[in-house]
Protein backbone atom coordinates (compact mmCIF):
# COMPACT_ATOMS: atom_id res chain seq x y z
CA UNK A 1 22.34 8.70 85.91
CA UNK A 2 21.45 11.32 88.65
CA UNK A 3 24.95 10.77 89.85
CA UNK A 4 26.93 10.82 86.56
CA UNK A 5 25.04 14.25 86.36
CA UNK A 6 26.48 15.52 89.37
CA UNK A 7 29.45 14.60 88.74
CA UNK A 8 29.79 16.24 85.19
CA UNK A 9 28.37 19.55 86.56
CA UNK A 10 31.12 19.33 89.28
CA UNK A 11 33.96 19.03 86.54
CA UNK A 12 32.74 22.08 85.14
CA UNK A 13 32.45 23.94 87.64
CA UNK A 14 36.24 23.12 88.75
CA UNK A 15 37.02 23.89 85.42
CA UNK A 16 35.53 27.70 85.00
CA UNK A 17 37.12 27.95 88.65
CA UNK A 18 40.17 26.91 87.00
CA UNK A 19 39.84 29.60 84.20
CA UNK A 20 38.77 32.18 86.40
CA UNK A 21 42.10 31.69 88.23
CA UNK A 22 43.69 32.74 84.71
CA UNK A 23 44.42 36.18 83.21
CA UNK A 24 42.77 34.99 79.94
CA UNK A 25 39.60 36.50 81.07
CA UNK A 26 40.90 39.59 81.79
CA UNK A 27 43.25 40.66 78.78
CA UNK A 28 41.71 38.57 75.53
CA UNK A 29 40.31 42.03 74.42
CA UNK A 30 43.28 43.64 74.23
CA UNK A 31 44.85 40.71 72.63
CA UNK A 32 41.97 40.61 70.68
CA UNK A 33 42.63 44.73 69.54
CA UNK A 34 46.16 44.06 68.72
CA UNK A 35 45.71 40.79 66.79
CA UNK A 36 42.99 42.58 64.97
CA UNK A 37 45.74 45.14 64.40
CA UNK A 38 48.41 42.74 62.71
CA UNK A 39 45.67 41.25 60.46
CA UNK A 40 44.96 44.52 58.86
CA UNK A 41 48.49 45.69 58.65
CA UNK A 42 49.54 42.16 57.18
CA UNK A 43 46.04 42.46 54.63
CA UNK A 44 47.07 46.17 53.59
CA UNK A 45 50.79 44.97 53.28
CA UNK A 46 50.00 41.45 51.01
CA UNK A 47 46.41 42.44 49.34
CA UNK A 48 47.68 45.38 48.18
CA UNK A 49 50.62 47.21 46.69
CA UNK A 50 50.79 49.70 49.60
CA UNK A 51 53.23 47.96 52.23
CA UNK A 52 53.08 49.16 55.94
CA UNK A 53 56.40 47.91 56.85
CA UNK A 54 59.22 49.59 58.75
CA UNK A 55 62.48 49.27 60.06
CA UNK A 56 62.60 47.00 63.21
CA UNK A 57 66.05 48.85 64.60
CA UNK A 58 64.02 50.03 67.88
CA UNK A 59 61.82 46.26 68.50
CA UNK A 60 64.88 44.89 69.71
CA UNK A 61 65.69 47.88 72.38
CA UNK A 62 62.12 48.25 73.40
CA UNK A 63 61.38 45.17 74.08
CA UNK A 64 64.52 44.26 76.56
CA UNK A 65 63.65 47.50 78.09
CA UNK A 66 59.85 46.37 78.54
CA UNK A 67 60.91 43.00 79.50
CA UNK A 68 63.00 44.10 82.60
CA UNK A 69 60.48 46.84 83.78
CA UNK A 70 57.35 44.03 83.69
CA UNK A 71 59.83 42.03 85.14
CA UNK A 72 60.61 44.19 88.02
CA UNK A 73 56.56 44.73 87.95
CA UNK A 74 55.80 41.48 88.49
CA UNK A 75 58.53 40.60 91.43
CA UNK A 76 57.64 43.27 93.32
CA UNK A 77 53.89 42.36 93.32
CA UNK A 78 54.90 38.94 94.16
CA UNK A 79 57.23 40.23 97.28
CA UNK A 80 54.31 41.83 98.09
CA UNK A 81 52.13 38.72 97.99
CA UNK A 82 54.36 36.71 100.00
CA UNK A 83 55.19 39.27 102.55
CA UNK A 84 51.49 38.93 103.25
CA UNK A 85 51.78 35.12 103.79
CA UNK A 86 54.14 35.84 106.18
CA UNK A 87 52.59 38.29 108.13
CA UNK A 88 49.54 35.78 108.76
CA UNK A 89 52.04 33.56 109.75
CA UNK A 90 52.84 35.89 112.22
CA UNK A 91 49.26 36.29 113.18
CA UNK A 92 48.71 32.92 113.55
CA UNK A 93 51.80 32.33 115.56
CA UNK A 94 51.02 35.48 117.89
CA UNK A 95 47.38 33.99 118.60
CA UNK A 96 48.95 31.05 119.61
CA UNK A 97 51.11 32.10 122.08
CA UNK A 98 48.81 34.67 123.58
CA UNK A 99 46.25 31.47 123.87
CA UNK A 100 49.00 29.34 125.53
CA UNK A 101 49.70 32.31 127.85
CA UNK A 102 46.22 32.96 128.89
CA UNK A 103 45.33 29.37 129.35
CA UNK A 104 48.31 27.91 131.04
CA UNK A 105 50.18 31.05 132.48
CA UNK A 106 47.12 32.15 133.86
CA UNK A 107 46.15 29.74 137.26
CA UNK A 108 43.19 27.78 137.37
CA UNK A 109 43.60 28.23 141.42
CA UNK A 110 42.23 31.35 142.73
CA UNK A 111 40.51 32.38 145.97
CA UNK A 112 37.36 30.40 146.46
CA UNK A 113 33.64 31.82 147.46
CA UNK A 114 33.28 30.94 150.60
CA UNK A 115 29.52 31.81 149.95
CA UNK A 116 28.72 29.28 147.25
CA UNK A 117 27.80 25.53 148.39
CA UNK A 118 30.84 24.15 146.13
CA UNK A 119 33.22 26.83 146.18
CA UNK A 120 35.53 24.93 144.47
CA UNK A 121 33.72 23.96 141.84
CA UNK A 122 32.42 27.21 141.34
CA UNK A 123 35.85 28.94 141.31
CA UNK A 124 37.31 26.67 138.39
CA UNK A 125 34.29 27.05 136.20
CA UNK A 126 33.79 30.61 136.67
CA UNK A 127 38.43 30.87 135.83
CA UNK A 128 37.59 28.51 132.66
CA UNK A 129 34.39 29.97 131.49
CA UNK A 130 36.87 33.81 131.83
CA UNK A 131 39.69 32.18 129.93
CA UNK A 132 37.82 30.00 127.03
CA UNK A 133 36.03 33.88 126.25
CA UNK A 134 38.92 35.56 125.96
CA UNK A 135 40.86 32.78 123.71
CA UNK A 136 37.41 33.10 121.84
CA UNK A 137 37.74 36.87 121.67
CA UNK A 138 41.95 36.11 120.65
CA UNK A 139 40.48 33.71 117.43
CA UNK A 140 37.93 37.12 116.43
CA UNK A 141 40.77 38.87 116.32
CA UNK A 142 42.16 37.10 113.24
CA UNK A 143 38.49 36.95 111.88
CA UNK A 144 38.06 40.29 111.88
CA UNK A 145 41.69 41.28 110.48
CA UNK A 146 40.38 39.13 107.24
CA UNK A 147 37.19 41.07 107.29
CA UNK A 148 38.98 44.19 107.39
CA UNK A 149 41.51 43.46 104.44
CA UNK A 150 38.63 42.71 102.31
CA UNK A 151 36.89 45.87 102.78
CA UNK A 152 34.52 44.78 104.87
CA UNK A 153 33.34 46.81 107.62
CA UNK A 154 31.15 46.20 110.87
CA UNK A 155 31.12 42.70 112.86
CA UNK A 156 27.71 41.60 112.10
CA UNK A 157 28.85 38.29 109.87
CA UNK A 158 28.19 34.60 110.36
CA UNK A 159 31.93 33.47 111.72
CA UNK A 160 32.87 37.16 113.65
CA UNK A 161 29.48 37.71 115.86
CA UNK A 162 29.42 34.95 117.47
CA UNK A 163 33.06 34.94 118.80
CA UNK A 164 31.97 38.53 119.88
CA UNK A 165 28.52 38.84 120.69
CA UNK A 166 29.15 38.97 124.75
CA UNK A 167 31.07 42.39 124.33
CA UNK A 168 28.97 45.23 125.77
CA UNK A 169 27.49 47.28 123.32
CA UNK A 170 26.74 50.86 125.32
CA UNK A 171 28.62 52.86 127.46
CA UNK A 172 26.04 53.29 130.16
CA UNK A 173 23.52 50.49 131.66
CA UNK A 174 21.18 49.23 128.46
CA UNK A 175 18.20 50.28 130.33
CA UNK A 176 19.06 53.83 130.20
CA UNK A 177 21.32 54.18 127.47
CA UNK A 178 20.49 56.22 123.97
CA UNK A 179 22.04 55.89 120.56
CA UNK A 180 24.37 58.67 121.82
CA UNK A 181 26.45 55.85 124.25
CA UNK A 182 26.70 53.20 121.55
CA UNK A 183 30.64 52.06 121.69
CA UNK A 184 32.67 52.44 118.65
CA UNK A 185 32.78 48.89 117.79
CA UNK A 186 29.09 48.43 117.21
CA UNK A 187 28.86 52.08 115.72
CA UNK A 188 30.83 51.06 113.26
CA UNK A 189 28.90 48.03 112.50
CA UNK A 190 25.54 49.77 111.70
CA UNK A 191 23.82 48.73 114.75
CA UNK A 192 20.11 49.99 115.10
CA UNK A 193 19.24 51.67 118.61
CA UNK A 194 16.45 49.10 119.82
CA UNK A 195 18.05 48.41 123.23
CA UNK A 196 17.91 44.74 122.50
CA UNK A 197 14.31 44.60 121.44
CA UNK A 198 12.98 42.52 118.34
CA UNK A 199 16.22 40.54 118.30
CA UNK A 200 17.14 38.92 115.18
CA UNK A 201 17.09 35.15 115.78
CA UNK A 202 20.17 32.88 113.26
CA UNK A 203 18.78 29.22 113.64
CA UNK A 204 21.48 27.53 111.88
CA UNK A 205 20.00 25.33 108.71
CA UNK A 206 22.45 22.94 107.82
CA UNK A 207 21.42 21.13 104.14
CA UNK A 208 18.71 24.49 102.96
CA UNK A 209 20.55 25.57 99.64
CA UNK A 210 21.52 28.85 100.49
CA UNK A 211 23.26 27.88 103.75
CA UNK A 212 25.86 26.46 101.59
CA UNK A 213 27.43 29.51 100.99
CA UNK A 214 25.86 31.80 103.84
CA UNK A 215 25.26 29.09 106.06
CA UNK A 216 24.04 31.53 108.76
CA UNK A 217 21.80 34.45 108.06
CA UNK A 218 19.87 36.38 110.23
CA UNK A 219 16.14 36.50 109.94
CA UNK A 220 15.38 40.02 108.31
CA UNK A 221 12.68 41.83 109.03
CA UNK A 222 13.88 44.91 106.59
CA UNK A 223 11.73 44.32 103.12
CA UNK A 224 14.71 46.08 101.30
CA UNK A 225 17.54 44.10 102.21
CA UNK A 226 14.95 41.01 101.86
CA UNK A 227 14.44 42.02 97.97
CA UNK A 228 18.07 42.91 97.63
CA UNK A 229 18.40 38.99 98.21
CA UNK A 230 15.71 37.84 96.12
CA UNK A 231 17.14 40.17 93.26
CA UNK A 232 20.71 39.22 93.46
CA UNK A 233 21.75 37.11 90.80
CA UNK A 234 22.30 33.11 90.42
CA UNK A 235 25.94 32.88 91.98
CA UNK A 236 26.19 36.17 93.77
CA UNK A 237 27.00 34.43 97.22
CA UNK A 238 27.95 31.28 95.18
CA UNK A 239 30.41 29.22 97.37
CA UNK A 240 34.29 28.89 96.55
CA UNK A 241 34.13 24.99 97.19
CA UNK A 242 33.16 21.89 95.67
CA UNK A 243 29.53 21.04 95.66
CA UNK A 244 30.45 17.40 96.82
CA UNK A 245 32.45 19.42 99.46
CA UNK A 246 30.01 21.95 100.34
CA UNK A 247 27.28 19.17 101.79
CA UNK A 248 29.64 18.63 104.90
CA UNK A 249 31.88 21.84 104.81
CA UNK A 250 30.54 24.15 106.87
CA UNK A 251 32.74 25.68 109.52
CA UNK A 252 30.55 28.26 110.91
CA UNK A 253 28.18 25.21 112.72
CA UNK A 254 30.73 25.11 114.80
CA UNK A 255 30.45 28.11 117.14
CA UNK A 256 27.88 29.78 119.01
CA UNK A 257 24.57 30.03 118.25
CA UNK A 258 23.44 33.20 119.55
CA UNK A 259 20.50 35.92 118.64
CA UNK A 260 21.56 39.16 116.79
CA UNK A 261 19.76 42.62 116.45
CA UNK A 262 21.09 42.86 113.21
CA UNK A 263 20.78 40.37 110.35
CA UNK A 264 24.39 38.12 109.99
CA UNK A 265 26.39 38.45 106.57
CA UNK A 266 28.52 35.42 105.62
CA UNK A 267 31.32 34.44 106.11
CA UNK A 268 32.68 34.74 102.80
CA UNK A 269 30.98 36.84 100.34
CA UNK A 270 32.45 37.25 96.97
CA UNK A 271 31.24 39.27 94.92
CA UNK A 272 28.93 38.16 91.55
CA UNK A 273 31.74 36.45 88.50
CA UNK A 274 29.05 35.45 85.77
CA UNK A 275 30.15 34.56 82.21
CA UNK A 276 29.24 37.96 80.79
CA UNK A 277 31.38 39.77 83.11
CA UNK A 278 34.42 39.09 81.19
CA UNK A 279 32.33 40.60 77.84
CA UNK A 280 33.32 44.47 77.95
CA UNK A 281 30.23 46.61 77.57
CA UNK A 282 28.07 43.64 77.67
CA UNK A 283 27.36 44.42 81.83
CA UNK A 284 25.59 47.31 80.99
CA UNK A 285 22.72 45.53 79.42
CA UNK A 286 21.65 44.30 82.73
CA UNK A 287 18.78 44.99 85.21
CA UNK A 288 19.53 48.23 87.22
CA UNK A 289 19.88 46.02 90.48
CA UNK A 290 22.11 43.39 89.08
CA UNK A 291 24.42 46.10 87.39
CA UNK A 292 25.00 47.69 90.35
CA UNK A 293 26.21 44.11 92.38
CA UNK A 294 28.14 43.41 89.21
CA UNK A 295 29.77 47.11 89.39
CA UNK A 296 30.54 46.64 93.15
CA UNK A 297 33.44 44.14 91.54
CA UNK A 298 34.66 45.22 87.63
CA UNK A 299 34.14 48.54 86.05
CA UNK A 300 32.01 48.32 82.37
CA UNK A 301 35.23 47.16 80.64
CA UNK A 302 35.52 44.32 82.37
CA UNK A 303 38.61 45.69 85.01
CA UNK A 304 38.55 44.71 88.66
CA UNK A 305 37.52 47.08 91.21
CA UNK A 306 39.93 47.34 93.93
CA UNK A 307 37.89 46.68 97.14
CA UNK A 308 37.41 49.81 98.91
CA UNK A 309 39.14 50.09 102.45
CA UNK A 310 36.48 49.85 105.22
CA UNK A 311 35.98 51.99 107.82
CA UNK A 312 35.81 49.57 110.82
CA UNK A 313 37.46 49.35 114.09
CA UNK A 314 36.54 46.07 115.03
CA UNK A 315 40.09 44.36 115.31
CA UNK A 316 41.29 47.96 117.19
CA UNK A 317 37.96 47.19 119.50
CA UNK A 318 38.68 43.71 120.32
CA UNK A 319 42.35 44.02 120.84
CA UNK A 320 41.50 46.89 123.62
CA UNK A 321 39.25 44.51 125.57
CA UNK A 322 42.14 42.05 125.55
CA UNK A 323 44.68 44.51 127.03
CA UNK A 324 41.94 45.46 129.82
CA UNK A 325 42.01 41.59 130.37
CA UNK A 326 45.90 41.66 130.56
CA UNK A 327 46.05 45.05 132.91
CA UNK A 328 43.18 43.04 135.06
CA UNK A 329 45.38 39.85 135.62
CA UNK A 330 48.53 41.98 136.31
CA UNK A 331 45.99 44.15 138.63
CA UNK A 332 44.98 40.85 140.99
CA UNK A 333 48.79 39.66 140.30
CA UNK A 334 47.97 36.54 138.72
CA UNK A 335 51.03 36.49 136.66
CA UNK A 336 54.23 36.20 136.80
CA UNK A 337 56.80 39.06 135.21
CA UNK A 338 58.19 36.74 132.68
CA UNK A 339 54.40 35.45 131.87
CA UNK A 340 53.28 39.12 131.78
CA UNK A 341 55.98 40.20 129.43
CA UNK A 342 55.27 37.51 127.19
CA UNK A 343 51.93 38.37 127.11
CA UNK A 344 52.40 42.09 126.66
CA UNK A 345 54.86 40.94 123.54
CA UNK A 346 52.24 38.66 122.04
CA UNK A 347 49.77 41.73 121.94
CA UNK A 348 52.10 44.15 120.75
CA UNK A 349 53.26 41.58 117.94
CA UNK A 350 49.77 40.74 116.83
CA UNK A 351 48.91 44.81 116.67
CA UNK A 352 52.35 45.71 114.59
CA UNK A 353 51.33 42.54 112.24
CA UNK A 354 48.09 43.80 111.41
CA UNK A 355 49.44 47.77 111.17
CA UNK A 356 51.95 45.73 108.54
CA UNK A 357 48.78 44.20 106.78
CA UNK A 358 47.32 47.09 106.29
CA UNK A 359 50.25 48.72 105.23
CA UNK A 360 49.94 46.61 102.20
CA UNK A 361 46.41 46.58 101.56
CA UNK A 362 46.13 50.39 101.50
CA UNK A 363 49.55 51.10 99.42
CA UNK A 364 49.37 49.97 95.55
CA UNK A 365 51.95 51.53 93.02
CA UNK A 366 52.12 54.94 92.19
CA UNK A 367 49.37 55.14 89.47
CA UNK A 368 51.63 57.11 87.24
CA UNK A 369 53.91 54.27 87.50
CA UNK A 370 51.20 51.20 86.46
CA UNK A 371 49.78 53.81 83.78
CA UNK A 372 53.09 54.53 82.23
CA UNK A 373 54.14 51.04 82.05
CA UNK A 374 50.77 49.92 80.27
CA UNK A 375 50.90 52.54 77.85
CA UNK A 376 54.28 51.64 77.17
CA UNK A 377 53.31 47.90 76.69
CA UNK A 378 50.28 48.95 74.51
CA UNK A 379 52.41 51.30 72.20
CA UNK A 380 54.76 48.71 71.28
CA UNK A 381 52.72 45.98 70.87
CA UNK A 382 50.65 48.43 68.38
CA UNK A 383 53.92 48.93 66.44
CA UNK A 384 55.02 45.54 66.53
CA UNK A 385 53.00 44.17 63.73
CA UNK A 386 54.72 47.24 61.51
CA UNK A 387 58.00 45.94 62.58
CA UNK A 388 57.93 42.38 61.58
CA UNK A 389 55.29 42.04 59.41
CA UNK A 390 58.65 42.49 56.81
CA UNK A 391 59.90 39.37 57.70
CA UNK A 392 56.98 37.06 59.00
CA UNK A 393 54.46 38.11 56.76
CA UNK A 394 51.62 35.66 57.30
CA UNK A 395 52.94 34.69 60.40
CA UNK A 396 52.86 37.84 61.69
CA UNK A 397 49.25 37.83 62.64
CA UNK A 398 50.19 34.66 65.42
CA UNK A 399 53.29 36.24 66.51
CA UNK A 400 51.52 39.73 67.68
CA UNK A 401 48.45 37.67 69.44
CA UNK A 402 51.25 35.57 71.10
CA UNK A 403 53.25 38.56 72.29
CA UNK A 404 50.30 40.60 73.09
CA UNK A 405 49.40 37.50 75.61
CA UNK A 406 52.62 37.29 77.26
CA UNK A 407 53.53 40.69 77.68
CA UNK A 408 49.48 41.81 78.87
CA UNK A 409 49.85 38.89 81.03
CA UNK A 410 52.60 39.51 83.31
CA UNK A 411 51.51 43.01 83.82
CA UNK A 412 47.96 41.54 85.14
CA UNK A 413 49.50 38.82 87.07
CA UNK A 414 51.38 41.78 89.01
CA UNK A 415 48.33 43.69 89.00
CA UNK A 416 46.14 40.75 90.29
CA UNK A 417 48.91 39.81 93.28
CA UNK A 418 49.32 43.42 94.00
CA UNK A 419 46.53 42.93 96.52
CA UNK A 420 46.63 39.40 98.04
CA UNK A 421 43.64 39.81 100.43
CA UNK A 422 40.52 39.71 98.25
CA UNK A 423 38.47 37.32 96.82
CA UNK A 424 40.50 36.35 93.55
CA UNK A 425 41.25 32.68 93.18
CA UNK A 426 44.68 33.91 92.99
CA UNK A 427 44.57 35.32 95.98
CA UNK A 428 45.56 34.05 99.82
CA UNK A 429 42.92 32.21 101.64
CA UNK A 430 42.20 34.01 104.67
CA UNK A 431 39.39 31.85 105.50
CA UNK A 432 41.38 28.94 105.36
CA UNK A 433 44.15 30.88 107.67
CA UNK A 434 41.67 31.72 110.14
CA UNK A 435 40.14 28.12 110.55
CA UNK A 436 43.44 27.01 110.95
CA UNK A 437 44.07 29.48 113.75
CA UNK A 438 40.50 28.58 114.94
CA UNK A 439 41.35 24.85 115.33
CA UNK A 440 44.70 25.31 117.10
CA UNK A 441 43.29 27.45 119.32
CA UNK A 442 40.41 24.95 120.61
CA UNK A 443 43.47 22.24 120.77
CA UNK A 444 45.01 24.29 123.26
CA UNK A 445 41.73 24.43 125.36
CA UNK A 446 41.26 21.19 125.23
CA UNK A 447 44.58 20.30 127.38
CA UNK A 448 43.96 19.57 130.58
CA UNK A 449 47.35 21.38 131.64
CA UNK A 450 48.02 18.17 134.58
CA UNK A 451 50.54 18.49 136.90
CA UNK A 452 54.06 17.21 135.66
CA UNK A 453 53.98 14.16 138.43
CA UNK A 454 50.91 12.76 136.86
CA UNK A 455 52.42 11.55 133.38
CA UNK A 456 55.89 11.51 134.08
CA UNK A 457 56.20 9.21 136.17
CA UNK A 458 54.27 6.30 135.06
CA UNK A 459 54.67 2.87 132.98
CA UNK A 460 54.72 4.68 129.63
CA UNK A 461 57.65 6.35 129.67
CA UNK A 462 61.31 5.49 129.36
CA UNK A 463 63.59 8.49 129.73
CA UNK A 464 66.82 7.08 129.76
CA UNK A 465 66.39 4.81 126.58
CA UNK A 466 67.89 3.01 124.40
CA UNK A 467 70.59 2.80 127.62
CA UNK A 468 68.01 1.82 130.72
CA UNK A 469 65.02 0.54 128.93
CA UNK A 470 62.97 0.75 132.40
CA UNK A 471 59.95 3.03 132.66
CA UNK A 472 60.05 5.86 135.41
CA UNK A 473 57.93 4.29 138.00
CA UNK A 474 59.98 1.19 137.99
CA UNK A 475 63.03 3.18 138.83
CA UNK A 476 61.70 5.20 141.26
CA UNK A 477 60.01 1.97 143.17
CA UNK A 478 63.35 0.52 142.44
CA UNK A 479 65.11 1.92 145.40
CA UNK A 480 67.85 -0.46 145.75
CA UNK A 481 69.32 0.63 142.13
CA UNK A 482 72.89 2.58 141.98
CA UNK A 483 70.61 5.64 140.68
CA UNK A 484 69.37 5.99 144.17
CA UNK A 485 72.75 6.31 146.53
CA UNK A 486 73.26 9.58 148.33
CA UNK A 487 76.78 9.59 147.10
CA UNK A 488 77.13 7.08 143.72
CA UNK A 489 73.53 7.81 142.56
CA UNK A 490 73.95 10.87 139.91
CA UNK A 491 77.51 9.17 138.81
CA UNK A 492 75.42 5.88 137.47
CA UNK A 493 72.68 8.30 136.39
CA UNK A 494 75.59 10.26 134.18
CA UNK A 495 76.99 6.76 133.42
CA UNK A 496 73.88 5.49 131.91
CA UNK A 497 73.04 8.67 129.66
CA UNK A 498 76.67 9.15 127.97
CA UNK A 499 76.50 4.96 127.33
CA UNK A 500 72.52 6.27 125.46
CA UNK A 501 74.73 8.78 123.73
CA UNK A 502 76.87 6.45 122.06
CA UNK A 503 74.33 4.13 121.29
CA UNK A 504 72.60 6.63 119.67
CA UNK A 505 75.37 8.49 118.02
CA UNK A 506 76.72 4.78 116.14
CA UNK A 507 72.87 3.72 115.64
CA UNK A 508 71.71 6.79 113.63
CA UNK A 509 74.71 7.67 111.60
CA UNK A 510 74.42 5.99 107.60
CA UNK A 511 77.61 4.21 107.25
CA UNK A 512 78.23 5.35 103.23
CA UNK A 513 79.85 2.77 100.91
């Protein structure tokens, strides 16, 4: 029964997600306005002997005007939208490369402490332990890009601080520095001057119910950001997921564990989306303290906010240290030109894609543009009822609530893509983009990088198949084979791969009837 429960409440909430994901929510009151409109112009026009009625010459010129210019709305929202998928594309592909770069370009092999009882050992785990940090620093990046898109400022949250932590906070030794030599990047992320006293501690609890959706928050000793939890309401830091999949979802377990001086956001913090939110007017009845979380996302209307653009310089910060890395490593000449030019390319790319990101978070429409269009929408669909209700009469009353909803809702769909990098079900899913840089980038640490003579030339592999079906090693311990004479030996070789050629070319090709 318990379970039948569950799994009611879990199609429901899919379905409100679902809705939410609509434009319903957001224009049924102006439908509402104008339908209202057509019934009293159709009451006035049948009821009584006064007719409202008027020539429809202009509804046909209007509305193909109208129809083109929402059109043009909506496409370029939507080029915008999927200009923004592309650039994470980008960012993902530039984190890749820089994290192949640093961890194969860069040698394992350096000099060796001649002071240290196992220099060897020593060496390689002090190179790894320098190279896994900075790939760690190259997957904050991204994080922090997302943070910054949302409006989000500082690098205190639950998947960003950890990846981060190590980075030196003052400009001067800790011992003697004041809040005067606090570096940028933890300026900008509110950090209190305590020189690393009274550290916050961020046990990670797994299955409590508000690690679901936070999963790690700092202990906080501040009473007013304590009550500002207590008095937030149900669903303010609700999770996006499933509650089946939120049991075993939770990504932030997976990296460090580490004490902060400032209590950890989360990861993903959406702002409150209750069921009176979409009521107009209806917001203002609540508590002081809940009004103002509700305001922080729709105006008393019921309009979205656009998120405000946050004054943090945490991906600028972390992309700085990783250039000092690069200008080290061409300092000690570890790398190569062609390694060092790729790597110089794969930080410039990653900078320009984020400049690009920004470029469209922080450029809407002109606002004489969106208001012109809407009051052009709303002025027609007011006269529309006077225009037809000649002809439809009853049916006049269906046909403005139907126009009303297609025309409002292209112009919110373009409104609502405008700005793919928010919190909107419509919108892209950074967090999903980062964990997916996240888990590429720990598959390229986990490669051993082996020498090419240690797997190539072994029982499991065949190069010169479907011709020579022999693995490697038996051809090389085959040293009485044609492949191996002085003068003959690269002829046979040749022979053999233009005879797997034409195997291959008559195998593969579909003989069509």
């Amino acid at each position: 029964m318990a379970e039948e429960t569950c799994t009611h409440l879990s199609h429901g909430h899919r379905f409100y997600q679902k809705f939410r994901s609509t434009v319903i929510s957001d224009i049924w009151p102006e439908v509402l306005v104008f339908t209202l409109v057509a019934v009293a112009v159709v009451i006035v026009s049948e009821l009584t002997s006064t007719s409202l009625a008027v020539s429809s010459q202009m509804l046909t010129v209007l509305g193909t005007v109208l129809g083109l210019v929402i059109s043009f709305r909506t496409s370029t929202a939507y080029e915008r939208f999927a200009e923004g998928r592309k650039l994470w594309t980008n960012l993902a592909a530039g984190s890749r490369n820089l994290a192949q770069i640093i961890w194969i370009h860069v040698p394992f092999d350096r000099e060796l402490d001649a002071d240290k009882n196992d220099p060897e050992a020593q060496s390689h785990l002090k190179v790894i332990i320098e190279k896994k940090s900075m790939i760690n620093l190259v997957q904050a990046y991204s994080v922090s890009v997302k943070h910054l898109l949302r409006g989000e400022a500082g690098a205190y949250y639950t998947d960003l601080y950890p990846l981060i932590s190590f980075l030196p906070r003052f400009s001067t030794d800790v011992h003697k520095a004041t809040k005067e030599d606090i570096l940028p990047l933890w300026k900008a992320s509110g950090m209190k001057f305590s020189k690393f006293k009274g550290i916050h501690t961020t046990p990670h609890v797994s299955n409590s119910p508000r690690s679901e959706s936070t999963s790690l928050l700092g202990t906080c000793e501040d009473e007013e950001s304590m009550d500002s939890e207590k008095d937030a309401p149900r669903g303010f830091r609700m999770s996006m997921r499933s509650p089946e999949r939120a049991k075993t979802y939770d990504p932030e377990a997976v990296l460090p564990q580490l004490p902060s001086e400032n209590p950890l956001r989360p990861a993903n913090d959406p702002p409150y989306g209750g069921l009176l939110d979409y009521i107009p007017f209806v917001r203002e009845l609540r508590s002081p303290k809940r009004q103002h979380l509700v305001k922080l996302h729709r105006t008393s209307t019921g309009k979205k906010l656009r998120p405000k653009s946050a004054v943090s310089n945490v991906p600028t910060e972390i992309m700085l240290f990783i250039s000092a890395y690069f200008v080290s490593l061409m300092r000690k000449g570890l790398l190569t030109p062609a390694s060092a030019t790729a790597m110089n390319n794969a930080i410039v790319a990653l900078q320009d894609t984020v400049s690009n990101l920004e470029r469209i978070k922080d450029t809407p429409l002109p606002f004489a543009y969106q208001t012109h269009l809407r009051m052009s929408v709303w002025l027609y669909l007011l006269f529309l009822p006077f225009q037809i209700e000649g002809s439809l009469k009853w049916v006049t009353i269906p046909a403005t609530a139907f126009t009303s909803f297609l025309l409002l809702g292209f112009l919110e769909i373009g409104q609502e893509i405008e700005n793919p990098f928010d919190y909107e079900l419509n919108d892209l899913d950074l967090g999903h983009f980062c964990h997916a840089i996240e888990r590429e980038l720990h598959e390229i640490t986990a490669h051993t990088t082996p020498a090419p003579d240690s797997f190539i030339f072994n029982e499991w592999n065949q190069p010169f198949a479907p011709a020579d079906r022999r693995n490697a090693k038996a051809m090389m311990d085959d040293v009485e084979h044609a492949y191996h004479g002085v003068d003959s030996g690269m002829y046979h070789i040749r022979k053999t791969l233009l005879k797997s050629w034409r195997d291959v070319d008559s195998m593969t090709r579909h003989k069509r009837s």
